[in-house]
Protein backbone atom coordinates (compact mmCIF):
# COMPACT_ATOMS: atom_id res chain seq x y z
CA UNK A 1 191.57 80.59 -2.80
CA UNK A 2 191.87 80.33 -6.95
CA UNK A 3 189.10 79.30 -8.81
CA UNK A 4 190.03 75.26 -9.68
CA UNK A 5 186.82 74.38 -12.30
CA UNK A 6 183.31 76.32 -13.17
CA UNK A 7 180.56 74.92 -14.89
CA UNK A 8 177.35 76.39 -16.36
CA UNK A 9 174.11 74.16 -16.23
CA UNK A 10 171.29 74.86 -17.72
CA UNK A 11 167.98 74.45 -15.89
CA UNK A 12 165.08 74.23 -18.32
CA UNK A 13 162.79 73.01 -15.33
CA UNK A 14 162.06 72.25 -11.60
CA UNK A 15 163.05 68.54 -12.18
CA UNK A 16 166.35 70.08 -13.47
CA UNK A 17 167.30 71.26 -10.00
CA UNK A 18 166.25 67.91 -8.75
CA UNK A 19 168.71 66.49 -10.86
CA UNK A 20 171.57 68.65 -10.01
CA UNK A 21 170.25 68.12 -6.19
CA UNK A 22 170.55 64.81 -6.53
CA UNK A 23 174.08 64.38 -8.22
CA UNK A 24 175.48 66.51 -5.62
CA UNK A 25 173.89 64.40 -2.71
CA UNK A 26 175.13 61.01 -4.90
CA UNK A 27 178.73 62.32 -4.49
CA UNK A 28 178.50 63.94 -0.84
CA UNK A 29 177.15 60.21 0.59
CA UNK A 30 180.38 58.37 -1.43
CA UNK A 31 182.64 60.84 0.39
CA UNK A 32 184.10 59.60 3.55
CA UNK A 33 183.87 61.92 6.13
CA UNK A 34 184.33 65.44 6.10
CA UNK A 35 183.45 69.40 6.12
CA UNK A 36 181.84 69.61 2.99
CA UNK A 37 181.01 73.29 2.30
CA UNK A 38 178.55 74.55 -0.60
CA UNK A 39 177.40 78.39 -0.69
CA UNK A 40 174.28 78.71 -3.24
CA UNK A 41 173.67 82.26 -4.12
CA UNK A 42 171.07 84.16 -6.07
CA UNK A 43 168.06 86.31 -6.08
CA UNK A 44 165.11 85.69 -4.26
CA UNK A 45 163.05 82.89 -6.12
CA UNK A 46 166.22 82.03 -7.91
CA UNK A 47 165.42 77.77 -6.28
CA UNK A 48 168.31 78.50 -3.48
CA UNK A 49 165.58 76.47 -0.83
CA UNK A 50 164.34 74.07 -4.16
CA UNK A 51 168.06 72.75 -4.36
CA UNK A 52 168.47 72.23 -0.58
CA UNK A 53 165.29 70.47 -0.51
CA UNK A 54 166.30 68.25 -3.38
CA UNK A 55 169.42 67.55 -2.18
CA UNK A 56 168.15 66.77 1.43
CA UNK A 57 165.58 64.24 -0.31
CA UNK A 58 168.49 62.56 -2.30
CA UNK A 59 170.46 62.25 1.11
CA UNK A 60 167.27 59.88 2.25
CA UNK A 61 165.73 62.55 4.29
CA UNK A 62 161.36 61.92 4.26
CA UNK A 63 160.55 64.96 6.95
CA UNK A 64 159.33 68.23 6.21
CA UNK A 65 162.42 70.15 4.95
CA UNK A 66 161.72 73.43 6.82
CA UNK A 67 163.37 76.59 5.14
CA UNK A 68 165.11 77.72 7.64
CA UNK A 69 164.35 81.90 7.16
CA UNK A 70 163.84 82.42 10.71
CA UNK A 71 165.55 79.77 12.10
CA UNK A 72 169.20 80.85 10.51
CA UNK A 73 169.67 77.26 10.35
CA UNK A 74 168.20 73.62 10.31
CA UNK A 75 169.78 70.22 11.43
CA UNK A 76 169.19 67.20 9.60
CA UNK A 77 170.69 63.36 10.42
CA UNK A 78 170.71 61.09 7.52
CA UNK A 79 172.75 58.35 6.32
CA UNK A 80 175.63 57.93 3.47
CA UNK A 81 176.02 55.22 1.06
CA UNK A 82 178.03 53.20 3.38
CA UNK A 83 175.64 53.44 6.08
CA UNK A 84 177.42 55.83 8.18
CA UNK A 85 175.80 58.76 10.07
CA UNK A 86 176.23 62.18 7.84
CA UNK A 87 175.13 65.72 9.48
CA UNK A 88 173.50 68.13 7.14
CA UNK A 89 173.44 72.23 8.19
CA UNK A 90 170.87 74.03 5.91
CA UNK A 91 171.54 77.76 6.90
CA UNK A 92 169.69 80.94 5.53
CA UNK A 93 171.40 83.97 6.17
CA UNK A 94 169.06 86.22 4.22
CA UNK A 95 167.88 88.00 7.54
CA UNK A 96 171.47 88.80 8.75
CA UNK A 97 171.97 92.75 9.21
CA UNK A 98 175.79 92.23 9.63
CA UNK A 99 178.36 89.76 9.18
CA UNK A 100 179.15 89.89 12.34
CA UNK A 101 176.32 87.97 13.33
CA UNK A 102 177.42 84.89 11.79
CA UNK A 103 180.05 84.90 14.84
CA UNK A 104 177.73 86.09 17.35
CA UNK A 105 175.20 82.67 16.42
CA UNK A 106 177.93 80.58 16.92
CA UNK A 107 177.45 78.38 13.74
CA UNK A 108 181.70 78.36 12.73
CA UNK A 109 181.64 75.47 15.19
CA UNK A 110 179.08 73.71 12.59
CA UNK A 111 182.23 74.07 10.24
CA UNK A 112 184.85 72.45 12.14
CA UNK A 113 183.23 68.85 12.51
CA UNK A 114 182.21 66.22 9.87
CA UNK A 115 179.41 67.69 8.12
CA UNK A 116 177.45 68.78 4.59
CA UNK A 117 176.93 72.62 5.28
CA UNK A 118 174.19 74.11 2.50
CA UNK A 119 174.60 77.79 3.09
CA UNK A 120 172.01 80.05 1.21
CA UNK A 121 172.52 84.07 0.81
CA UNK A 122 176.12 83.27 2.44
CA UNK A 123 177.08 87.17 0.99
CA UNK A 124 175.22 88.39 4.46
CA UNK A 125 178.27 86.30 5.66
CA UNK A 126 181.15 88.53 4.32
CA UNK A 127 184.20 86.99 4.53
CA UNK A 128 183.88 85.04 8.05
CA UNK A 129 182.00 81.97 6.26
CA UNK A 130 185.30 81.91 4.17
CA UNK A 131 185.86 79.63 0.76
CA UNK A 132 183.70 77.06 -0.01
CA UNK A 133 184.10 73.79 -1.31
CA UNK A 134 181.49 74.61 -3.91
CA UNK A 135 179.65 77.75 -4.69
CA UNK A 136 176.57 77.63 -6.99
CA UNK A 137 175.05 80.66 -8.45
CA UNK A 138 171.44 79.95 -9.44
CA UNK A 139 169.90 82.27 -11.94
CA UNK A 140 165.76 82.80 -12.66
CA UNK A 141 166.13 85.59 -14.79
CA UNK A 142 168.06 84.44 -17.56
CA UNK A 143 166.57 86.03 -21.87
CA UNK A 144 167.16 84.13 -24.47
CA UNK A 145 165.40 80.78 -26.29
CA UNK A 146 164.22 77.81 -24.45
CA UNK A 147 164.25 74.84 -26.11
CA UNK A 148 160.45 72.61 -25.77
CA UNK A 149 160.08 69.83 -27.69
CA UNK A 150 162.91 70.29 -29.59
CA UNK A 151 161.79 73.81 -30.85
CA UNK A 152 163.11 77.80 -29.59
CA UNK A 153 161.05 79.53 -27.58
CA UNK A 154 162.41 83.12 -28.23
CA UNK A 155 162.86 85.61 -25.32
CA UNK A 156 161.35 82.65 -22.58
CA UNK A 157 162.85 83.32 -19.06
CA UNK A 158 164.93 80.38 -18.14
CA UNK A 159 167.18 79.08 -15.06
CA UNK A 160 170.85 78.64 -14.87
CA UNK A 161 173.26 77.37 -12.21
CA UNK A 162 176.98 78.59 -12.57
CA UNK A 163 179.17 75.73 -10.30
CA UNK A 164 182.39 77.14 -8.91
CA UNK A 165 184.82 74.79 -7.58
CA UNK A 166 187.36 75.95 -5.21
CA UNK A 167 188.32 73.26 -3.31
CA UNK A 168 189.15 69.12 -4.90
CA UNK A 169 186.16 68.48 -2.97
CA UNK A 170 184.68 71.23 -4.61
CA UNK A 171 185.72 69.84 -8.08
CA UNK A 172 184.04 66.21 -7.21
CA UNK A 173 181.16 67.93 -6.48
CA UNK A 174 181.60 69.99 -9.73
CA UNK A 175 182.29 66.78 -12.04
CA UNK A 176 179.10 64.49 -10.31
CA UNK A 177 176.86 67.25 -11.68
C-alpha cells in the first residue's frame, strides 16, 4: 500500500508523547467502529510502551497498563466518546524468533473484529501483520539543538516521532496529531 501522508513531530519531552498519545486516542474514540491498526517502531527505550500507555490513559483506562513483553499481548475494554464499548490490543512482539509465530498465537483474529490494535516491534511480524493504518517511528537518539526556554541546547539528544499514514484512517489519525 502507497504511502498517503507522513509527518515528523518533535518530542522535546515525556509530556510530548502524552500529547501525541492523547490526540491519537481523541480521534480513535470519534471513530465509529472499526479495525484501527497502528504499528509503533523503534529502538529499545525509544517510548514505544510510554505512547501505548498514554494513549490507553486518554481512552479512559485507570488500571495498571501492563507492558505486555511476556504476555505478546494485553486486552483492554474502554469506552468511546459516544459511549460505546471499544477493544484495545496492546501487542509486543519484541520476543518473537520468527514471523511465523504471529500465526501460530493466533492474534490475526484480533484484526478482523472492531478494535484499536497498538502493535510494538511489529518488524518481528514480517509481512503477516500486513499495512497499517498508521505506523509511527519513535526516535531517542536524535543530535542536534534542543530548544529550553527559548534558547539551543547544542548537540542535546532529543525524541522524534515520524507518522506514516497508509490508510484514510491512517491519515485522520495523522491530521489529529
Amino acid at each position: 500500500m502507497p504511502l498517503l501522508e507522513e509527518r515528523i513531530l518533535p518530542l522535546p519531552d515525556e509530556a510530548a508523547t502524552h500529547r501525541l498519545g492523547a490526540a491519537l486516542a481523541q480521534a480513535v474514540s470519534q471513530m465509529p467502529p472499526r479495525t484501527v491498526h497502528v504499528q509503533l517502531s523503534g529502538d529499545l527505550g525509544a517510548g514505544k510502551t510510554t505512547l501505548s500507555r498514554a494513549v490507553l490513559r486518554a481512552l479512559g483506562h485507570a488500571g495498571k497498563v501492563r507492558s505486555p513483553t511476556y504476555t505478546l499481548c494485553e486486552p483492554y475494554a474502554v469506552q468511546r466518546a459516544d459511549g460505546s464499548a471499544l477493544t484495545v490490543y496492546h501487542f509486543d512482539l519484541y520476543r518473537f524468533a520468527d514471523p511465523e509465530e504471529w500465526i501460530d498465537a493466533g492474534f490475526r483474529d484480533c484484526f478482523a473484529e472492531p478494535a484499536f490494535n497498538l502493535v510494538e516491534w511489529p518488524e518481528k511480524a514480517g509481512r503477516l501483520l500486513g499495512e497499517p493504518d498508521l505506523h509511527v517511528l519513535l526516535q531517542s537518539d536524535i543530535r542536534g539543538p534542543r530548544i529550553v526556554d527559548n534558547e539551543a541546547e547544542a548537540g542535546a539528544d532529543r525524541r522524534m516521532a515520524t507518522l506514516r499514514a497508509y490508510t484514510p484512517t491512517g491519515v485522520i489519525l495523522l491530521n489529529a496529531c
